[in-house]
Each structure stands twice: as structure tokens, then as C-alpha cells.
N, C-alpha and C. Protein backbone atom coordinates (compact mmCIF):
# COMPACT_ATOMS: atom_id res chain seq x y z
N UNK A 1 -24.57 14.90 81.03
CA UNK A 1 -23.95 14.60 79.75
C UNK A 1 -22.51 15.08 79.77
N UNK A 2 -21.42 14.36 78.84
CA UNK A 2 -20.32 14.26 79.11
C UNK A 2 -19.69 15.84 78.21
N UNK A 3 -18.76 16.33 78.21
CA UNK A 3 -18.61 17.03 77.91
C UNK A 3 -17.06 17.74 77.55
N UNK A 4 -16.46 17.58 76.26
CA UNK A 4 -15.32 17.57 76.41
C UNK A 4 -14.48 18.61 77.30
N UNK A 5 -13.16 18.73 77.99
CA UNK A 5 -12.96 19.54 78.69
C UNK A 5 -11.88 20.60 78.17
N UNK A 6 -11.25 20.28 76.90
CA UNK A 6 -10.25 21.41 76.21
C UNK A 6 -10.59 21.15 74.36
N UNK A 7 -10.92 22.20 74.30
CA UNK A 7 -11.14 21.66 72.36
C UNK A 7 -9.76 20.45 71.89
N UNK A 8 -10.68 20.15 71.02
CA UNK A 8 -9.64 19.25 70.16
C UNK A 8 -8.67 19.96 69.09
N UNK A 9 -7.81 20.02 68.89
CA UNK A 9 -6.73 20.60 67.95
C UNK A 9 -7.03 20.11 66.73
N UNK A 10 -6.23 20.72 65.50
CA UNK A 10 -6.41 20.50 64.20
C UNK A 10 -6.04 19.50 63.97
N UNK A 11 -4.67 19.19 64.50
CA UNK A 11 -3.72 18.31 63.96
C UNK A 11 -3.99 17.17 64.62
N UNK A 12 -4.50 16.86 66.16
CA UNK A 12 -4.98 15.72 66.63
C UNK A 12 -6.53 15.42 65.72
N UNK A 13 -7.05 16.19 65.34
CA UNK A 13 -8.06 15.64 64.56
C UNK A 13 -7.94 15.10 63.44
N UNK A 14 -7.11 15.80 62.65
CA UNK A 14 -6.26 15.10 61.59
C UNK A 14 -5.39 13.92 61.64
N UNK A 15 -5.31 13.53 62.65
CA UNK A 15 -4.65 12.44 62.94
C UNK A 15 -5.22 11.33 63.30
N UNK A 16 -6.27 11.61 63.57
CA UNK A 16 -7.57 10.53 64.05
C UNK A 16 -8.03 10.20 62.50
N UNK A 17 -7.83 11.36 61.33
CA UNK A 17 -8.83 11.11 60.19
C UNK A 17 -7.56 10.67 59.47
N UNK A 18 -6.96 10.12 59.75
CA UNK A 18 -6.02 9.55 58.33
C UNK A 18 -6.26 8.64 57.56
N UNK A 19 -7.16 7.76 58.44
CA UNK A 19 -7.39 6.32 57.99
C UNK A 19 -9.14 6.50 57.03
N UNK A 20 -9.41 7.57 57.00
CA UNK A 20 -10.50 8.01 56.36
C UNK A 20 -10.47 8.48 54.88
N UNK A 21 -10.29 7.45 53.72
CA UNK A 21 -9.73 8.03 52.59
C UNK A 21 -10.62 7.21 51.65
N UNK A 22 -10.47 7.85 50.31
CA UNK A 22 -11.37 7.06 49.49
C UNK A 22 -10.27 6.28 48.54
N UNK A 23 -10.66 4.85 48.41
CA UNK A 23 -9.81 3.99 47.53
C UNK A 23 -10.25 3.76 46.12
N UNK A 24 -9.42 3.38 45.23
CA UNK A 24 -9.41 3.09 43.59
C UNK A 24 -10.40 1.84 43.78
N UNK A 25 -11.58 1.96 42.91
CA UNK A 25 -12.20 1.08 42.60
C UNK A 25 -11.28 -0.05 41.72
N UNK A 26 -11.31 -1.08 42.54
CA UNK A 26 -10.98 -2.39 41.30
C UNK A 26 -11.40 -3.00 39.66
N UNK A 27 -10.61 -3.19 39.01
CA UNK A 27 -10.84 -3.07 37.86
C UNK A 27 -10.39 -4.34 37.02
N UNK A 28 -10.90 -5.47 36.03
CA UNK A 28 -10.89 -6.46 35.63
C UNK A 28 -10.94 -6.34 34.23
N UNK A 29 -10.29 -7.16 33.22
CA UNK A 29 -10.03 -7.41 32.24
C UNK A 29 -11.35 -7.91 31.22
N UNK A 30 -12.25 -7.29 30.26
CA UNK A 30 -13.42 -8.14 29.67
C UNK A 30 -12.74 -9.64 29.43
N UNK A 31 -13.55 -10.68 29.24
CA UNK A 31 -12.87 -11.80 28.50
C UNK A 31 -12.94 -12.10 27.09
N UNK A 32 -13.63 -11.06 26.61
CA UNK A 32 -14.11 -10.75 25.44
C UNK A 32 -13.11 -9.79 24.40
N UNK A 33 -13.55 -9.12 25.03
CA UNK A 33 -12.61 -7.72 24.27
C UNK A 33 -11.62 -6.82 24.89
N UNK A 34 -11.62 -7.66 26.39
CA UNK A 34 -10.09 -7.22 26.98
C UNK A 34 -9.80 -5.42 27.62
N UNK A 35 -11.22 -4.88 27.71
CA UNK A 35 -11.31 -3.69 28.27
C UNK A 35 -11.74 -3.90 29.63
N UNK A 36 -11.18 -2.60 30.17
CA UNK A 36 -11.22 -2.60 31.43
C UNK A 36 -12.67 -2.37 32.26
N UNK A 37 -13.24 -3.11 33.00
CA UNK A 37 -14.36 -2.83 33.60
C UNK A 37 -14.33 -3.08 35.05
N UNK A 38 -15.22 -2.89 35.74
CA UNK A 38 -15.47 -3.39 37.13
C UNK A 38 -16.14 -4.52 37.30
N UNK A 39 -15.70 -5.69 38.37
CA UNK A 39 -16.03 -6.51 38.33
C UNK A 39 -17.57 -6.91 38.26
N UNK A 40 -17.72 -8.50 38.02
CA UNK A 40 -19.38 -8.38 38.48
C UNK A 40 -20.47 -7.83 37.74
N UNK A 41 -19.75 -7.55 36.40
CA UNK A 41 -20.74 -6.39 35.45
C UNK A 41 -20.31 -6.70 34.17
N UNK A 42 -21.71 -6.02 32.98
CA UNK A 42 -21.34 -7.23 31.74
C UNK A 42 -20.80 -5.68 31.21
N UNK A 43 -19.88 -5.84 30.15
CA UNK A 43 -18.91 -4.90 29.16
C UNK A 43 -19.69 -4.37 28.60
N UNK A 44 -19.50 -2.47 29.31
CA UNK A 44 -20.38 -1.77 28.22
C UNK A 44 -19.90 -1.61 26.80
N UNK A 45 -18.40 -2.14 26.58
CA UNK A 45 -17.98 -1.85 25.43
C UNK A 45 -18.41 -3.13 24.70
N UNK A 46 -18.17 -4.37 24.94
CA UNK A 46 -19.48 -5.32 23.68
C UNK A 46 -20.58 -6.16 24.48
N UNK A 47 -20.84 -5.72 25.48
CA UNK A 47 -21.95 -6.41 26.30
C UNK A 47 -21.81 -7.77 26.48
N UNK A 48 -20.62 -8.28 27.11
CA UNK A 48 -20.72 -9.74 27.30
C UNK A 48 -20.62 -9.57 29.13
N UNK A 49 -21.26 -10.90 29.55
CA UNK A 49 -20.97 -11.26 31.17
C UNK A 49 -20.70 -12.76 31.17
N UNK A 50 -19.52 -12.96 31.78
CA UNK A 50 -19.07 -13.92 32.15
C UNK A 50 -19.42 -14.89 30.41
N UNK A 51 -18.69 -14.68 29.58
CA UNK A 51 -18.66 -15.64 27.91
C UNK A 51 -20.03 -15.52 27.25
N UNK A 52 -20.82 -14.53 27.63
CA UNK A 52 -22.68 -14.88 27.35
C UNK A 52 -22.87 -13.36 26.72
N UNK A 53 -23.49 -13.60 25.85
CA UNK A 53 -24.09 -12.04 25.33
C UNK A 53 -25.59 -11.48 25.69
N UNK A 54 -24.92 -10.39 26.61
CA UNK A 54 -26.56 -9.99 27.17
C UNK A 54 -26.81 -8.49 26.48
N UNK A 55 -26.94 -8.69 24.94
CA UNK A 55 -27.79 -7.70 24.56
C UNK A 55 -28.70 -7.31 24.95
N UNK A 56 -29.98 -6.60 24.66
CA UNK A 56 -31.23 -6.72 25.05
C UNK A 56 -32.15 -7.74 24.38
N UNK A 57 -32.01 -8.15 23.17
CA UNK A 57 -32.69 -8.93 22.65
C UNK A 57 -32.32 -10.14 22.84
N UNK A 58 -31.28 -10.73 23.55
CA UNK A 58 -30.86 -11.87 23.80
C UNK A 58 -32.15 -12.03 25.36
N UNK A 59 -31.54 -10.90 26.35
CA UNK A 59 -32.12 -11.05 27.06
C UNK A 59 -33.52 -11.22 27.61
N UNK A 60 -34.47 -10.38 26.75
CA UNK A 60 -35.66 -10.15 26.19
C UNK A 60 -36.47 -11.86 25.75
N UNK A 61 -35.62 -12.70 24.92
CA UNK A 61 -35.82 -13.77 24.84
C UNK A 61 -35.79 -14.50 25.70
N UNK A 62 -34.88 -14.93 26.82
CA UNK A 62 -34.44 -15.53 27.63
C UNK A 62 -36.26 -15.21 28.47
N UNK A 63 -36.17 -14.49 28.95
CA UNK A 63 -36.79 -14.06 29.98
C UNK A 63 -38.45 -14.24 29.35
N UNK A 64 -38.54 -14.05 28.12
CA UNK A 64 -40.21 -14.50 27.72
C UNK A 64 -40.03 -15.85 27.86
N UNK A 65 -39.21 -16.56 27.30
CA UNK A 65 -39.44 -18.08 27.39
C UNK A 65 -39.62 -18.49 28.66
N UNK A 66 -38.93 -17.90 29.59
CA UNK A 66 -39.31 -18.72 30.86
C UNK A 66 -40.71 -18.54 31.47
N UNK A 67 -41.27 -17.02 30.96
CA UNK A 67 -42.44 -16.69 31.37
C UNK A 67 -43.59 -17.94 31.28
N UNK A 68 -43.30 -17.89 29.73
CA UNK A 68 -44.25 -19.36 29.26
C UNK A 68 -43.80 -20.46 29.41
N UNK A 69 -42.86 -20.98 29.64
CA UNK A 69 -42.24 -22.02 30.59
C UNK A 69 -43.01 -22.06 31.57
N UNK A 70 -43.67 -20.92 32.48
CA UNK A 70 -44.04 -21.16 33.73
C UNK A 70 -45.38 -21.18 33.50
N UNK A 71 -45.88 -20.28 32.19
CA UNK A 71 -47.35 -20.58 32.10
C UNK A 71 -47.88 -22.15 32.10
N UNK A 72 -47.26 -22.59 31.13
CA UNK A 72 -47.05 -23.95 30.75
C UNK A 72 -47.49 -25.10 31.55
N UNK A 73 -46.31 -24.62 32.96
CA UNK A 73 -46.15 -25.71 33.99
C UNK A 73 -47.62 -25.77 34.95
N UNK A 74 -48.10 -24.39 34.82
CA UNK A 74 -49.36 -23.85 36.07
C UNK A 74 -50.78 -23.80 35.31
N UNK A 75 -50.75 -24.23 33.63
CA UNK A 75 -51.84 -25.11 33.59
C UNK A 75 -52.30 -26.54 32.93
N UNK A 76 -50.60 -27.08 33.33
CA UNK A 76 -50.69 -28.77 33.41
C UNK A 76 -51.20 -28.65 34.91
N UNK A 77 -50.76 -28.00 35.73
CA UNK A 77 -51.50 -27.87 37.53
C UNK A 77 -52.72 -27.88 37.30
N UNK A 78 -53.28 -27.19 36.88
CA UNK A 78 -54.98 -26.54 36.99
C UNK A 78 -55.59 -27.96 35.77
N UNK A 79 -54.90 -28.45 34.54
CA UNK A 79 -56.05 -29.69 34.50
C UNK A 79 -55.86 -30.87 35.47
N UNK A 80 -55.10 -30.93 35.87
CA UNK A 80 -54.65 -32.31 36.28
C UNK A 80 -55.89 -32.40 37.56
């Protein structure tokens, strides 16, 4: 096994780590209410994503209807 042959210095190590830094998360405009958020994500300040309001009760709806939407579809399957 290989084995280095003179320690490494501070400053050559530091010099290897420069490029090792943490960057500013990016940050986007609501289209709603014009506060700043991160992309890709609905506004915790009035809960919109992309022009759509995803309260919970909006969402809550959305998501039962399709349930039974699908019930729906799987026992027109089962008489047919």
C-alpha cells in the first residue's frame, strides 16, 4: 500500500480545498404575492404553486375525487 512520503502542508491543503465552498441557495419571485421563495415549491406565505392554490382543503379534494374516479373505473371492470 501506497504511502505518502513527506506530510502535506497546511497551505497546500488549503489550496486543494478552495473550490470546496457552500453556495447561496437560489431564490424566485411568488407569482402571487411576489415573496421570495425557492424554486419548485408552493409559497409558504399564501400557498400558491405555479397560479393554483394548494391549501389543504383544496388538495384534500383533488385527491378524494380521483380516489373515486378510480373506484368508479375498477367496478365498470369487474361488471363488464
Amino acid at each position: 500500500m501506497a504511502v505518502p512520503f513527506r506530510k502535506v502542508s497546511k497551505t497546500r491543503k488549503n489550496m486543494r480545498r478552495t473550490h470546496y465552498k457552500i453556495t447561496a441557495n437560489g431564490l424566485v419571485e411568488c407569482t402571487n404575492c411576489g415573496a421570495k421563495i425557492r424554486p419548485h415549491r408552493a409559497c409558504p406565505e399564501c400557498g400558491f404553486y405555479k397560479g393554483a392554490d394548494t391549501s389543504k382543503e383544496e388538495v384534500v379534494k383533488a385527491t378524494e375525487e380521483k380516489k373515486v374516479s378510480k373506484k368508479e373505473k375498477t367496478s365498470k371492470k369487474v361488471e363488464e
